[in-house]
Protein backbone atom coordinates (compact mmCIF):
# COMPACT_ATOMS: atom_id res chain seq x y z
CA UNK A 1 -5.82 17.34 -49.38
CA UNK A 2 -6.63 13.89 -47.95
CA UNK A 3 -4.09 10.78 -46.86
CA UNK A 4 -5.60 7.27 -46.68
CA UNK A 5 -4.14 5.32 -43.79
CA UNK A 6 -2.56 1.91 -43.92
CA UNK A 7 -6.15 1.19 -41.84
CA UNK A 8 -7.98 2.46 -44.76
CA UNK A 9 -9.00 5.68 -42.90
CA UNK A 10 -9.30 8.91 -45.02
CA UNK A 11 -8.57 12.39 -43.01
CA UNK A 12 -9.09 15.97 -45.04
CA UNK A 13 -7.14 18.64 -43.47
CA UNK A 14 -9.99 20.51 -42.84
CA UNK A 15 -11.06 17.84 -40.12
CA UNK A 16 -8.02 17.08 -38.88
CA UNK A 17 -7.55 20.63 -38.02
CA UNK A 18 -11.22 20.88 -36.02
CA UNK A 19 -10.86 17.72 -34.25
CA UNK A 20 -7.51 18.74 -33.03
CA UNK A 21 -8.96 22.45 -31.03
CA UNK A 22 -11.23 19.47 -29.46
CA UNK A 23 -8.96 17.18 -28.62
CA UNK A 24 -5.63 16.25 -27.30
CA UNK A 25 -2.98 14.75 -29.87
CA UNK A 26 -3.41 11.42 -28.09
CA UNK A 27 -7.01 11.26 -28.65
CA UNK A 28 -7.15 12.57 -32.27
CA UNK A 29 -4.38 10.01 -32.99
CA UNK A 30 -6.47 6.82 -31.44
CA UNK A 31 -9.41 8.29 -33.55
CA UNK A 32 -7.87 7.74 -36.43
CA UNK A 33 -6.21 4.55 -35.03
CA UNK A 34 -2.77 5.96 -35.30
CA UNK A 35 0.33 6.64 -32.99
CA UNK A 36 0.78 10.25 -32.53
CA UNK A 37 4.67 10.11 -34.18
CA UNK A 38 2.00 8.23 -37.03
CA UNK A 39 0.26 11.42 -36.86
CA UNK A 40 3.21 13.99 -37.09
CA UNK A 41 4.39 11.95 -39.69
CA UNK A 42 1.17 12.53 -41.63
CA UNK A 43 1.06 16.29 -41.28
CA UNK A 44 4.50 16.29 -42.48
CA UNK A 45 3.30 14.37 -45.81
CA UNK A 46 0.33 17.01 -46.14
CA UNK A 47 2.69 19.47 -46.22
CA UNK A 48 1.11 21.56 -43.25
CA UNK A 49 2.09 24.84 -42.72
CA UNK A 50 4.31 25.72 -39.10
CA UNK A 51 1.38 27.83 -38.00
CA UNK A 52 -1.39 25.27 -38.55
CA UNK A 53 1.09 22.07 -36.01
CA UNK A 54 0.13 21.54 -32.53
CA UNK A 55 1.72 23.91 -30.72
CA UNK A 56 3.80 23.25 -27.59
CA UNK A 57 4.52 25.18 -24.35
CA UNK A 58 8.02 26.02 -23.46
CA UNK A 59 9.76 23.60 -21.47
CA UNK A 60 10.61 23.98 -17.66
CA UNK A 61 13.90 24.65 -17.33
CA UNK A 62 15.95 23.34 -13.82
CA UNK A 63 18.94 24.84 -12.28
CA UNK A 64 21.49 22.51 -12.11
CA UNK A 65 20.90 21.92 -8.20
CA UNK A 66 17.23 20.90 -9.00
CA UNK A 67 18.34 18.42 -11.70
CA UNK A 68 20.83 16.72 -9.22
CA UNK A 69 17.97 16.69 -6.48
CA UNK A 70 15.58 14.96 -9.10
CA UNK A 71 18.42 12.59 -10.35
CA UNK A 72 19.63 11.74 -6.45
CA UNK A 73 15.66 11.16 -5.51
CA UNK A 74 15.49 8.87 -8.19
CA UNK A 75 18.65 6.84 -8.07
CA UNK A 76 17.55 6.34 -4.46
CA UNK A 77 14.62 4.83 -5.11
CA UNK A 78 16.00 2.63 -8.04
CA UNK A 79 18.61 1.08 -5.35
CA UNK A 80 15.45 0.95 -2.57
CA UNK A 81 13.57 -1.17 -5.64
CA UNK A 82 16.75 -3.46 -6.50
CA UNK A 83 17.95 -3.54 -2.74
CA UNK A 84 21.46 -1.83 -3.59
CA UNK A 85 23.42 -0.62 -1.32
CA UNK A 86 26.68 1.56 -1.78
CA UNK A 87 29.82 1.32 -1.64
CA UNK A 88 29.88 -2.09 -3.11
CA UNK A 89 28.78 -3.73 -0.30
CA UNK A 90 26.10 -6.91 -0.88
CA UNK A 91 22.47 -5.80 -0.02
CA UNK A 92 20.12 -8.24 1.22
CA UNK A 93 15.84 -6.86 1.94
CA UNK A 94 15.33 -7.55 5.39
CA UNK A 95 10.77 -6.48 5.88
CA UNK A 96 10.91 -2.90 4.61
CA UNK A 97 14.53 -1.85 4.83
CA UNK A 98 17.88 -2.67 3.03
CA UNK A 99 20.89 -4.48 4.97
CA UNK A 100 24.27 -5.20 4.10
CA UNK A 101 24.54 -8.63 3.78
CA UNK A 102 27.39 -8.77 6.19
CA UNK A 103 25.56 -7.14 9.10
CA UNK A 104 23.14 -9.66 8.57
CA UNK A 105 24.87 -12.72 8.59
CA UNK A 106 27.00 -11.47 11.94
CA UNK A 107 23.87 -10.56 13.16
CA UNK A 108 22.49 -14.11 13.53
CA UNK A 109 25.23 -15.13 14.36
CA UNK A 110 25.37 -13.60 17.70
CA UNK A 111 21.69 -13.82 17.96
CA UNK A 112 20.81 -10.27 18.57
CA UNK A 113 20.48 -7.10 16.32
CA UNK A 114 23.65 -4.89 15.58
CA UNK A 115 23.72 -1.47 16.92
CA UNK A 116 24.17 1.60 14.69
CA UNK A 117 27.69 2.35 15.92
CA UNK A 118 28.92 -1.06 15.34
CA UNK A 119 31.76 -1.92 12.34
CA UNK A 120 31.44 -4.94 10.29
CA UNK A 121 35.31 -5.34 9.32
CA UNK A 122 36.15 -8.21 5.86
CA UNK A 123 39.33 -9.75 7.28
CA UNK A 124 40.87 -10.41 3.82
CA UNK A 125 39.62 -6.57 2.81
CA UNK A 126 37.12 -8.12 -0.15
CA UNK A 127 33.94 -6.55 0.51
CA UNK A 128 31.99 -8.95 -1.40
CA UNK A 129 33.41 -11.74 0.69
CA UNK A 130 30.34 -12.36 3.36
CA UNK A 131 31.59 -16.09 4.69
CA UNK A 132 31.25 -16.09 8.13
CA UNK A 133 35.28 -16.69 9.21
CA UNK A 134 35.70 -13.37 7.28
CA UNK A 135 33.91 -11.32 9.49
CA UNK A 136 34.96 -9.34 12.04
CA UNK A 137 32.79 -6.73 14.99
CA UNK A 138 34.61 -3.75 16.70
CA UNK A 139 32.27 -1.49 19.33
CA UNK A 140 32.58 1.74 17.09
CA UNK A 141 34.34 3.21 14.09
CA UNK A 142 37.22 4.51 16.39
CA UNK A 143 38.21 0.79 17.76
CA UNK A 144 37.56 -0.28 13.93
CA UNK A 145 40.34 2.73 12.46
CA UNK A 146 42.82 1.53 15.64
CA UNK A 147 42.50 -1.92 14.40
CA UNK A 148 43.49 -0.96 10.64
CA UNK A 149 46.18 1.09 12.62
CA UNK A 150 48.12 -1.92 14.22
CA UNK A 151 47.24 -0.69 17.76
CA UNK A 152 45.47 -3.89 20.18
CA UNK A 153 41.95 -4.22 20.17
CA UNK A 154 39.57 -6.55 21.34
CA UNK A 155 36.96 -6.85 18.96
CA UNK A 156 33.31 -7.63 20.10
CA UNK A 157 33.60 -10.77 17.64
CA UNK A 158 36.55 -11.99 16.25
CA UNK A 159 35.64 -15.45 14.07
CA UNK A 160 39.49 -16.98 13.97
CA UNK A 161 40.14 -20.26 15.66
CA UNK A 162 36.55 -20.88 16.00
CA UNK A 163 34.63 -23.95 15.15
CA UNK A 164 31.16 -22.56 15.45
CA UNK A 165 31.87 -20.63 11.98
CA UNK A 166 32.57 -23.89 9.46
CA UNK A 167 29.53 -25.18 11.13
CA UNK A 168 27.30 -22.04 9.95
CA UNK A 169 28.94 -21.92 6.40
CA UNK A 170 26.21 -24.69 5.17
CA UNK A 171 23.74 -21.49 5.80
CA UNK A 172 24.86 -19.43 3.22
């Protein structure tokens, strides 16, 4: 039996079958200068016996804890590529790494880096809200929780009834 492609092309069954031992599906399909679904779809119309289609190997098949390692690996690099963070917080790429926007702004304002343990706290609670009289620096998560709990605290930075802030809103 023979089919005539749209390119003019005429394949016998009898060659399609020997090219294919010799080559992969992608190659036999280019030869022709067909996609392989092009190709399937061809076979079908020849009416090709089960026996005589490319065969394929059985699929791997994950545990459930290897699928949600693969899908967390990935997901982590797709927010490393788009410079998300979690949580909802704004991400900004600072060099190599990912920073939360708000870190960032605090930390030029007070000139220096912010250490590990330090709390970036959103006065009005918005998240999203990075202006500069909205931010707020406790010493550790502990002063930060003690804060939220009513108790006094004296935060490392504390933007109210402060100038220097309305001044550094033109940044942003």
């Amino acid at each position: 039996m023979e089919y005539t492609t749209r390119y003019g092309k005429v394949i016998e069954e009898s060659e399609l079958y020997r090219l294919e031992r010799k080559m992969t599906e992608l190659e036999l399909a280019s030869h022709f200068g067909l996609s392989p679904m092009g190709l399937r779809k061809i076979r079908g119309k020849m009416g090709w016996p089960k026996k005589y289609r490319r065969k394929t190997g059985p699929k791997k098949k994950y545990t459930s804890e290897e699928l949600r390692l693969k899908y967390n690996a990935y997901m982590r690099e797709y927010r490393k590529r788009k410079g998300i963070t979690g949580n909802s917080y704004n991400g900004i790429r600072v060099g190599d790494k990912v920073v939360r926007l708000s870190r960032h702004k605090v930390a030029i304002v007070l000139n220096r880096n912010l250490k590990p343990e330090e709390v970036v706290h959103h006065i009005d609670g918005n998240r999203r809200n990075d202006r500069y009289d909205n931010l707020m620096v406790f010493g550790s998560q502990k002063d930060h929780l003690d804060f939220h709990k009513g108790k006094k605290v004296n935060p490392l930075f504390d933007p109210r009834g402060k100038k220097f802030f309305t001044e550094l809103e033109d940044l942003k």
